[in-house]
N, C-alpha and C. Protein backbone atom coordinates (compact mmCIF):
# COMPACT_ATOMS: atom_id res chain seq x y z
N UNK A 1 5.02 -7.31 -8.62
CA UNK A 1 4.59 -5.95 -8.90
C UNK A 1 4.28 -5.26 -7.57
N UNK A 2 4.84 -4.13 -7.21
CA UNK A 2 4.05 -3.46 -6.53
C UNK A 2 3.18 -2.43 -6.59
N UNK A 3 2.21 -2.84 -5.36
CA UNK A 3 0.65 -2.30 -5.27
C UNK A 3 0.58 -1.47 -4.14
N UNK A 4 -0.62 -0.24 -4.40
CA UNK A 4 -0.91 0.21 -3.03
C UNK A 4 -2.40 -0.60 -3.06
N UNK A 5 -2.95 -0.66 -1.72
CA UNK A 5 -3.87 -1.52 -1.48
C UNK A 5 -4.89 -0.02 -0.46
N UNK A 6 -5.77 0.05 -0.89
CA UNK A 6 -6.29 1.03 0.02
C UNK A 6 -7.75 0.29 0.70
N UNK A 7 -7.87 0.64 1.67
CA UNK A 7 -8.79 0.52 2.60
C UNK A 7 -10.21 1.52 2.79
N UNK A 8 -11.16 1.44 3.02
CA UNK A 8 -12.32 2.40 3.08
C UNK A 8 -11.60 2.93 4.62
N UNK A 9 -11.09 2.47 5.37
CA UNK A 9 -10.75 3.17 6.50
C UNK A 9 -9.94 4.10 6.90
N UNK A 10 -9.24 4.47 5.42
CA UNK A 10 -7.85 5.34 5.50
C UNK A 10 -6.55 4.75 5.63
N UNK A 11 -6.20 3.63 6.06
CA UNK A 11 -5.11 2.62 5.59
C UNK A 11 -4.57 2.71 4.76
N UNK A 12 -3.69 2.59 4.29
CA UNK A 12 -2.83 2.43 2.66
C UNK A 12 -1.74 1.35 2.86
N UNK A 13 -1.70 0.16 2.46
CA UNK A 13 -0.43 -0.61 2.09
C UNK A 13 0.19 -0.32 1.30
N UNK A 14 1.37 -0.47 0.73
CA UNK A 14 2.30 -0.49 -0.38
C UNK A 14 3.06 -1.92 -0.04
N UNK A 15 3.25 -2.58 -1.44
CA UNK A 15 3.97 -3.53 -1.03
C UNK A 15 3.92 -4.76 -2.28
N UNK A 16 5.28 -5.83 -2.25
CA UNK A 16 4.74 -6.60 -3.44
C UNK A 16 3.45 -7.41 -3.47
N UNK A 17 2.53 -7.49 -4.34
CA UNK A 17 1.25 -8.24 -4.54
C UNK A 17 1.85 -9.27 -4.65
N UNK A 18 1.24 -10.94 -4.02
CA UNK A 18 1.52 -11.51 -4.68
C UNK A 18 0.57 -12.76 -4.83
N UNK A 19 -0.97 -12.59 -4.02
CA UNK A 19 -1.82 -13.35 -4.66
C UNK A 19 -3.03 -12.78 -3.64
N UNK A 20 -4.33 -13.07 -4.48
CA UNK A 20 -5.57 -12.57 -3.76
C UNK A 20 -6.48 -13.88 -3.45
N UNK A 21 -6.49 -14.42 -2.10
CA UNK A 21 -7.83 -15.62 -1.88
C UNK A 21 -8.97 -14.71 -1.15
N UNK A 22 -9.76 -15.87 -0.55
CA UNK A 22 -11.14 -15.88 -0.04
C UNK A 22 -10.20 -15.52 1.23
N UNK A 23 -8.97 -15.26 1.68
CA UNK A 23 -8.68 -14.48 2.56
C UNK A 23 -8.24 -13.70 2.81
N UNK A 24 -8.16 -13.18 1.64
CA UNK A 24 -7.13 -11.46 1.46
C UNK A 24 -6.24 -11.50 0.75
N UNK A 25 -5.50 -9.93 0.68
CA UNK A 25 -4.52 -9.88 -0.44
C UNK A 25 -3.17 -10.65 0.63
N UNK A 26 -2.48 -11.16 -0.08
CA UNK A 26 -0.97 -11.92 0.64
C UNK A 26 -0.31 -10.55 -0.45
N UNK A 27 0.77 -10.03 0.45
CA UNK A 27 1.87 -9.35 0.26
C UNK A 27 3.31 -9.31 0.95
N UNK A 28 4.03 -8.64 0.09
CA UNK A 28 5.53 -9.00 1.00
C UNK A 28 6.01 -7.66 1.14
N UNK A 29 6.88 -7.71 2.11
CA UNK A 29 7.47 -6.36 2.06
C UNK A 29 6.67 -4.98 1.83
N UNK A 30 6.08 -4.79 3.12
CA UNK A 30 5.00 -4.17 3.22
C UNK A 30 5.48 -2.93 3.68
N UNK A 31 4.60 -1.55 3.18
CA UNK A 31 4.78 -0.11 4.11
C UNK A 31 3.38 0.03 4.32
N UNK A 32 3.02 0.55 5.64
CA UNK A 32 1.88 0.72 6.08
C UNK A 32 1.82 2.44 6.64
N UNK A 33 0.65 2.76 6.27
CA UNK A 33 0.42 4.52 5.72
C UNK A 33 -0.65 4.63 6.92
N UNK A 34 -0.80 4.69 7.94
CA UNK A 34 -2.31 4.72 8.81
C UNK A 34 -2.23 6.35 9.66
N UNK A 35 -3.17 6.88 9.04
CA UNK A 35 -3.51 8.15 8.64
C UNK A 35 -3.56 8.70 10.85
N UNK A 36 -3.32 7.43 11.64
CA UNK A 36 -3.94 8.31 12.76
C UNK A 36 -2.46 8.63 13.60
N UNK A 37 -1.65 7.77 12.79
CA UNK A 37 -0.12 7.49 13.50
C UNK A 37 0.57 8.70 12.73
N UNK A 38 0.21 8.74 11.02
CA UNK A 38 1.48 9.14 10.45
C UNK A 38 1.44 10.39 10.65
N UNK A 39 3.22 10.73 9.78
CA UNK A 39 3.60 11.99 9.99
C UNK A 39 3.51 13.10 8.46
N UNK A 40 3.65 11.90 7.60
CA UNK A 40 3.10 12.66 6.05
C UNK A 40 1.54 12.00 6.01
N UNK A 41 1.18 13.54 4.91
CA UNK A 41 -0.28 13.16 4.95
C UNK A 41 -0.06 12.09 3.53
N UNK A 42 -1.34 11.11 3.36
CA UNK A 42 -1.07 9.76 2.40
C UNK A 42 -0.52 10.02 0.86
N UNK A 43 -1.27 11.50 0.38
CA UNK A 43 -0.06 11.69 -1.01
C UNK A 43 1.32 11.67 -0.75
N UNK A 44 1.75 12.88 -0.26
CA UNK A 44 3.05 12.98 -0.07
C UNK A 44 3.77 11.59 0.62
N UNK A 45 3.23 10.58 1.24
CA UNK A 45 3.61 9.50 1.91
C UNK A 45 3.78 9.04 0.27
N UNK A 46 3.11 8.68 -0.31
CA UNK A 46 3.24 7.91 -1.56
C UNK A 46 4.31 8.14 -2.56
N UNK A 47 4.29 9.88 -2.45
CA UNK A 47 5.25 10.17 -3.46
C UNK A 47 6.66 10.22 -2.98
N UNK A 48 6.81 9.67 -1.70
CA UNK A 48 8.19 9.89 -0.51
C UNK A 48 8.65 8.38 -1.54
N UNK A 49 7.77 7.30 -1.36
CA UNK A 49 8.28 5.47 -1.94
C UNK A 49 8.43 5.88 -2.96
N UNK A 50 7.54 6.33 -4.55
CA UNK A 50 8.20 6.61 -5.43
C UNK A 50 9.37 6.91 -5.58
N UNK A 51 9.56 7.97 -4.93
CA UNK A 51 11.40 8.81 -4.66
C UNK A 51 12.36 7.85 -4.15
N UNK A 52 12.31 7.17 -2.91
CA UNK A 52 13.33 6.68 -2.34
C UNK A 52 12.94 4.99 -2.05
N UNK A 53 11.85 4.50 -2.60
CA UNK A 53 11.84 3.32 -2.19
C UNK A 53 10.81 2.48 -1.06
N UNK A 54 10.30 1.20 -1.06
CA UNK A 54 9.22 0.82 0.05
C UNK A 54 10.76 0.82 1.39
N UNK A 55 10.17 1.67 2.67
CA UNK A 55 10.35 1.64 4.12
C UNK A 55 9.70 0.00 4.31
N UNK A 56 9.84 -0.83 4.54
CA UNK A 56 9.28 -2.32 4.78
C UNK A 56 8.52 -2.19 6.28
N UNK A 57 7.24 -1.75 6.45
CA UNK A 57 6.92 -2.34 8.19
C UNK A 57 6.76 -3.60 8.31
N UNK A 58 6.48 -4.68 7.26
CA UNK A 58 6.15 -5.81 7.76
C UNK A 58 6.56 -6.72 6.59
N UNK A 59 7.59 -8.08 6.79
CA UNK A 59 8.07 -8.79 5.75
C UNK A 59 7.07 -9.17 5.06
N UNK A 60 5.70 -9.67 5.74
CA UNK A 60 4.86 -10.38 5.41
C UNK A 60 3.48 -10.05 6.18
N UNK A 61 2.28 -9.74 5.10
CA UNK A 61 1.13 -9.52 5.33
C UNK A 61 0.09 -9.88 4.68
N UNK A 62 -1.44 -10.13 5.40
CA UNK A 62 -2.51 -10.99 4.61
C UNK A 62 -3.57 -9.70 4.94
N UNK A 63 -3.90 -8.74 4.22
CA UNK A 63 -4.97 -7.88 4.21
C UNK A 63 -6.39 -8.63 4.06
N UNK A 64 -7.38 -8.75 4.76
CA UNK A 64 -8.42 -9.56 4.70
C UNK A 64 -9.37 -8.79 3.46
N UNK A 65 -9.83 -9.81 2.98
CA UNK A 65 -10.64 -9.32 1.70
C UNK A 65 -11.65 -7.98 1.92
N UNK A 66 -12.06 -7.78 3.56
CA UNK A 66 -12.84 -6.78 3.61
C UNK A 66 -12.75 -5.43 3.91
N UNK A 67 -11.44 -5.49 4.13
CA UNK A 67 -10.77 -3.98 4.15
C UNK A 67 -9.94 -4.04 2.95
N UNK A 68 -9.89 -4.80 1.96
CA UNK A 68 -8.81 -4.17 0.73
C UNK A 68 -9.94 -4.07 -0.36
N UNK A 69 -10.26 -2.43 -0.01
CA UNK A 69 -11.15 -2.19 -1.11
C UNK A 69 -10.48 -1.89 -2.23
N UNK A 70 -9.26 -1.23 -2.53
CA UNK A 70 -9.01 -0.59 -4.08
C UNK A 70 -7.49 -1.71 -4.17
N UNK A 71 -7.10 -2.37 -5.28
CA UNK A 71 -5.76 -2.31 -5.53
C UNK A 71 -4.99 -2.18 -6.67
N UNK A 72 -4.17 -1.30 -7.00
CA UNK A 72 -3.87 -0.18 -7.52
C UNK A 72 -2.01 -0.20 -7.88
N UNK A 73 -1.23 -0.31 -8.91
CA UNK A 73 0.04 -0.56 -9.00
C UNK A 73 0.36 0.87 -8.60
N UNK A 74 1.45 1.11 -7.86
CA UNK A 74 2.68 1.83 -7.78
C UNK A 74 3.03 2.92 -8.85
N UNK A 75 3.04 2.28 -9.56
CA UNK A 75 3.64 3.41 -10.69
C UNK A 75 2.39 4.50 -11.11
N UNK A 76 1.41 3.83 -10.91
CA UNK A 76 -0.10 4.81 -11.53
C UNK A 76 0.19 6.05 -11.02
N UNK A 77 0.01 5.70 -9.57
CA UNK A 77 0.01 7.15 -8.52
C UNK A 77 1.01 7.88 -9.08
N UNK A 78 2.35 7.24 -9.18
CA UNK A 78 3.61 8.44 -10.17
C UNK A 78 2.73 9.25 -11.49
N UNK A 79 2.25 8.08 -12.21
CA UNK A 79 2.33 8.52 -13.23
C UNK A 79 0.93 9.96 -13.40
N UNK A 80 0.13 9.73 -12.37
CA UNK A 80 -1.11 10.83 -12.07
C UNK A 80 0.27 12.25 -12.22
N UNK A 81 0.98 12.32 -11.21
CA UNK A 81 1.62 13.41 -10.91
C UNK A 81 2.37 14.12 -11.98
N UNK A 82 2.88 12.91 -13.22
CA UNK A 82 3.57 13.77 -14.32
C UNK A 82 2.72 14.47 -15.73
């Protein structure tokens, strides 16, 4: 399934979930949204993957349990918009 994973810091992952330990979320095929780099602001970033698909920044990622405050499927955020 994919998830966005949000951060209290402004971060946003997107990417497949595919298990949560005592060390974070493990995901694959990751897009990373970091609000100080990007060029869309984080809705429109979101609704860009809906449209065309996850951009992959990273095959493989372990979000540590203390920055993945919200996680949240993919389709929700679509489905807010219709």
């Amino acid at each position: 399934m994919t998830v966005v994973v949000e951060s209290a810091g402004g971060t946003t992952w997107v990417g497949r979930y595919h298990e949560r330990t005592d060390r974070g979320v493990f995901m694959h095929d990751v897009a990373v949204h970091d609000p100080a780099r990007a060029t869309l602001p984080r809705d429109a970033w979101l609704e860009r993957l809906l449209k065309f698909g996850v951009k992959v920044d990273a095959k493989h990622l372990v979000i540590p349990t203390t920055e993945a405050a919200r996680i949240t499927p993919l389709l929700e955020f679509g489905a807010k918009k219709s």
